[in-house]
C-alpha atoms as a PDB file:
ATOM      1  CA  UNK A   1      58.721  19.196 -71.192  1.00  0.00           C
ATOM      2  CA  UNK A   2      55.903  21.443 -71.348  1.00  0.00           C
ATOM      3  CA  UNK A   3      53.050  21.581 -69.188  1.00  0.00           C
ATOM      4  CA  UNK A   4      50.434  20.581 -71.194  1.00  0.00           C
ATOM      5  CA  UNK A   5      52.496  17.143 -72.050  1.00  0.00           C
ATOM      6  CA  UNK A   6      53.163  16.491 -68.828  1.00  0.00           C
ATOM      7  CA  UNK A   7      49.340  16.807 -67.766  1.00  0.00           C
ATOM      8  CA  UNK A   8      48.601  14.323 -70.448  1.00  0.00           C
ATOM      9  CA  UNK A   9      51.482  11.960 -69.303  1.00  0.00           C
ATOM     10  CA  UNK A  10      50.084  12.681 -65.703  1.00  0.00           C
ATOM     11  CA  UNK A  11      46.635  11.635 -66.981  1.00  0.00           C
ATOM     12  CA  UNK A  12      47.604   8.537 -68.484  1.00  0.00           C
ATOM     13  CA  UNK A  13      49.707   7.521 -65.420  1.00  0.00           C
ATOM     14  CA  UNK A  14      46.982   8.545 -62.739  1.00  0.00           C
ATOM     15  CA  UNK A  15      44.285   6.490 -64.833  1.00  0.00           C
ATOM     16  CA  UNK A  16      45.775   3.029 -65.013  1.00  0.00           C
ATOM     17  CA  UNK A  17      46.825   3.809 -61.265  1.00  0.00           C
ATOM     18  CA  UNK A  18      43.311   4.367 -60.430  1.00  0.00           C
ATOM     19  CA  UNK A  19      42.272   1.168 -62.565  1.00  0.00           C
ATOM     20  CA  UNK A  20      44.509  -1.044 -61.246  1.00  0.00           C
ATOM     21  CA  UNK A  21      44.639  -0.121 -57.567  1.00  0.00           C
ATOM     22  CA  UNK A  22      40.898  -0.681 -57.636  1.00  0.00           C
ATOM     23  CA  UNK A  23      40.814  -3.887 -59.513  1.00  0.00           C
ATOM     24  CA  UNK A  24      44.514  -5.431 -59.214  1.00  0.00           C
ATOM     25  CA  UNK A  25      44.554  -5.723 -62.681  1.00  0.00           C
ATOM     26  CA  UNK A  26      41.830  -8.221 -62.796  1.00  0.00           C
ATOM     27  CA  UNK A  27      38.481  -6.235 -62.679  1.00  0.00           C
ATOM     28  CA  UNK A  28      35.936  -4.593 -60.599  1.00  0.00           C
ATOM     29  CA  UNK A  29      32.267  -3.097 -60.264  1.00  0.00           C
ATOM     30  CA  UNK A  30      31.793   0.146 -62.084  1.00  0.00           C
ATOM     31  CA  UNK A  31      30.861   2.493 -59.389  1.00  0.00           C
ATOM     32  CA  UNK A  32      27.934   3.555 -60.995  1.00  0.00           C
ATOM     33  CA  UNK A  33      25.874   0.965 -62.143  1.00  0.00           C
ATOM     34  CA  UNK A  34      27.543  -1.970 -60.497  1.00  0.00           C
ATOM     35  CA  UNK A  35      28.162  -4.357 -63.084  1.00  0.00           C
ATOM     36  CA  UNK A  36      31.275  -5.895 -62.822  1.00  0.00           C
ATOM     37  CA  UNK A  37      34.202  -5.456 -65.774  1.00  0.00           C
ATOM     38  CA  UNK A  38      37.314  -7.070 -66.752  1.00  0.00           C
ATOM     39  CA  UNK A  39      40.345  -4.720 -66.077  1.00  0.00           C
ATOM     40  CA  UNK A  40      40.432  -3.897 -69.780  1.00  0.00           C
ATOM     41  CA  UNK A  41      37.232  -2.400 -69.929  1.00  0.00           C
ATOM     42  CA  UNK A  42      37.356  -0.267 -67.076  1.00  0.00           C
ATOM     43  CA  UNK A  43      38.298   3.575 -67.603  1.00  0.00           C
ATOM     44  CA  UNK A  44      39.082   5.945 -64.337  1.00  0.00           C
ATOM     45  CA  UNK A  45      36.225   7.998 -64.185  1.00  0.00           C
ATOM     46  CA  UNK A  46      35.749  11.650 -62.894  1.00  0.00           C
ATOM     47  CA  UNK A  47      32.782  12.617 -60.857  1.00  0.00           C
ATOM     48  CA  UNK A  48      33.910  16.061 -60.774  1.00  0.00           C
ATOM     49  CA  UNK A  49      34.963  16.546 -64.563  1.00  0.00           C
ATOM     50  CA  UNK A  50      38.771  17.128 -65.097  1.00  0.00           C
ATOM     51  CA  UNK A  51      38.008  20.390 -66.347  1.00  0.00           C
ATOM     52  CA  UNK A  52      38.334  21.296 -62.291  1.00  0.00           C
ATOM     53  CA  UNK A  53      42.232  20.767 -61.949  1.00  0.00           C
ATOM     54  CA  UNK A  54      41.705  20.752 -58.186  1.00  0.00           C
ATOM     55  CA  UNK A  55      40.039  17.347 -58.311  1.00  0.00           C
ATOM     56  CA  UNK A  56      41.855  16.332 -61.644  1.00  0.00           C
ATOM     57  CA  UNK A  57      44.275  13.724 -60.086  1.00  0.00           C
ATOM     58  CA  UNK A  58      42.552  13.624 -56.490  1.00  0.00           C
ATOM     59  CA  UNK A  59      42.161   9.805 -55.358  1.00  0.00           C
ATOM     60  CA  UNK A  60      39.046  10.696 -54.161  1.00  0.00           C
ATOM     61  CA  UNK A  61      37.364  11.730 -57.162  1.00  0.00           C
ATOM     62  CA  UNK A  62      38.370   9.425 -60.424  1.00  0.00           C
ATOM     63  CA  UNK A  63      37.002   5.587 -59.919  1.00  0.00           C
ATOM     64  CA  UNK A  64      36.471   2.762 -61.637  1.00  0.00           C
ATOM     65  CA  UNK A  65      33.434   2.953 -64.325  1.00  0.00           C
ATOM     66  CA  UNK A  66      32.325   1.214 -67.222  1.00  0.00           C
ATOM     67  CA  UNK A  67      33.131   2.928 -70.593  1.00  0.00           C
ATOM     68  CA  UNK A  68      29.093   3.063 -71.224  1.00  0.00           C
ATOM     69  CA  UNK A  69      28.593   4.944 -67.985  1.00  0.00           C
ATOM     70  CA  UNK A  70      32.151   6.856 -68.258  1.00  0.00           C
ATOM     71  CA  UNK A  71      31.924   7.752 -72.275  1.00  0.00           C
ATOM     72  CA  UNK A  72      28.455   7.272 -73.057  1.00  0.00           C
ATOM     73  CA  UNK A  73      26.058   8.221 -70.392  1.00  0.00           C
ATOM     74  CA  UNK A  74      28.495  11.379 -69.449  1.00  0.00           C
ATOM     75  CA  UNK A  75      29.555  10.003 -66.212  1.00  0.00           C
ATOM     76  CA  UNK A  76      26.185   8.572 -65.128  1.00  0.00           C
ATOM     77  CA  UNK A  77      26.514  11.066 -61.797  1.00  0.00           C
ATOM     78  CA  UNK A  78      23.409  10.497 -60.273  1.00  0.00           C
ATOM     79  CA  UNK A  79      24.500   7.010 -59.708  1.00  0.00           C
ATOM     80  CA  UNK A  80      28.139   8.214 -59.040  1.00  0.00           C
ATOM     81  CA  UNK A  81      26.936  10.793 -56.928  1.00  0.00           C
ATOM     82  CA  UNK A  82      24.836   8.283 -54.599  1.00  0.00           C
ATOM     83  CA  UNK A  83      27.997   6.054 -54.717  1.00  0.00           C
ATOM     84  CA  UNK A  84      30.249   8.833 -53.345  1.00  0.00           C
ATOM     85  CA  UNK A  85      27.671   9.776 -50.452  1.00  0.00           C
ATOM     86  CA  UNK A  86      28.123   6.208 -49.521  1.00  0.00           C
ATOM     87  CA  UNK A  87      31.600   5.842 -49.779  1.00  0.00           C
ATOM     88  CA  UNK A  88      32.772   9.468 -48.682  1.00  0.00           C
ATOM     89  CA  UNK A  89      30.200  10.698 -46.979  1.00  0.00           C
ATOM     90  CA  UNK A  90      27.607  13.673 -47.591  1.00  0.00           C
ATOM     91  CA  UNK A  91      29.865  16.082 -46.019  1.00  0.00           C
ATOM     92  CA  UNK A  92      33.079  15.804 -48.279  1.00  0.00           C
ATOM     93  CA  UNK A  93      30.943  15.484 -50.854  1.00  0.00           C
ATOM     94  CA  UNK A  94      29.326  18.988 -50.892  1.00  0.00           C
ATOM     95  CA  UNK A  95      32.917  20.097 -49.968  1.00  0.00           C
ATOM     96  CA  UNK A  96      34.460  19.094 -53.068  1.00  0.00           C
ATOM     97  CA  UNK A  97      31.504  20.404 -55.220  1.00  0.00           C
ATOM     98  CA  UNK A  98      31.337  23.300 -53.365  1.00  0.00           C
ATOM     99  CA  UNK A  99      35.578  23.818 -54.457  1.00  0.00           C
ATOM    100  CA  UNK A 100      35.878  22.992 -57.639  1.00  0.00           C
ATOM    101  CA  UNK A 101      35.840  26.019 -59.191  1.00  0.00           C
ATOM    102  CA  UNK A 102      39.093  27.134 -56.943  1.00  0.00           C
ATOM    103  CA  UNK A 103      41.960  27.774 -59.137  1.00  0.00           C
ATOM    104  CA  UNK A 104      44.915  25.399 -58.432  1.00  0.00           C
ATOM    105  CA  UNK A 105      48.522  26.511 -60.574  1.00  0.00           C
ATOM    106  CA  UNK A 106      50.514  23.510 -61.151  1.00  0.00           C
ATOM    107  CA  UNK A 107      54.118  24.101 -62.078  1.00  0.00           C
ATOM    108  CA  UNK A 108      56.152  21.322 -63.956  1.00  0.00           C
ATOM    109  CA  UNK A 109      57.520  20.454 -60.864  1.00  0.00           C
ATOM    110  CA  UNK A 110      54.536  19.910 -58.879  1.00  0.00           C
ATOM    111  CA  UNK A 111      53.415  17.633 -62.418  1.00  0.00           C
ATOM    112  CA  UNK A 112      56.830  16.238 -62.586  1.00  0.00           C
ATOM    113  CA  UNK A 113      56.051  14.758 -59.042  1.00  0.00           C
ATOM    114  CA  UNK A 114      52.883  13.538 -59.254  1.00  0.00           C
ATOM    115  CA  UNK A 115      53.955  11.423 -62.443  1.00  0.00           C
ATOM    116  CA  UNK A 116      56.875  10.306 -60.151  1.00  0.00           C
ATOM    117  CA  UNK A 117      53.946   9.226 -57.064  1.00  0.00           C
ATOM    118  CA  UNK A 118      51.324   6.999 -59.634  1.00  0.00           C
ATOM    119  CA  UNK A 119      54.137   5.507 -61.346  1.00  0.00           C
END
């Protein structure tokens, strides 16, 4: 398989992992404006944008949001943002802002793997 199929697979797996483990398949609060969802209308989102593979499937960075905040208001990071300080902290915050730009080479076996773990 190539890579670029199994990042989409790995997306797909890692977003209903992130969905579910945060609502148990029931529902939850969006972590940015707090209004609570059914399951089904939750999406995982990013609040460093998957564009930075080094936070792409990082537990730490993809949460449960509303698809208004998620697809509409691009994220809605300033409320994400105050949401991580609060749950992370303001130090591993910067950190992972500070590192997104690093360049992390996944192989298909690293992808392979990490389909494998959010299965």
């Amino acid at each position: 398989m190539k890579i670029s199929s199994l990042k989409k697979k790995l997306d797909k797996v890692f977003a209903k992992w992130v969905r579910y483990k945060e609502t148990k398949g029931i529902g939850g609060k969006c972590v940015s404006c707090g209004k609570y969802y059914p399951y089904e209308e939750l999406d995982a989102g990013h609040f460093i944008s998957c564009i930075y593979t080094k936070y792409r499937w990082d537990k730490r960075n993809v949460h449960i949001q509303c698809r208004k905040c998620n697809r509409f208001l691009n994220g809605n990071l300033d409320s994400y943002f105050l949401w991580m300080i609060k749950k992370y902290g303001m130090k591993t915050v910067k950190e992972m802002v500070k590192t997104k730009h690093e360049i992390v080479l996944l192989k298909v076996e690293d992808l392979e793997k990490l389909i494998k773990k959010y299965e």
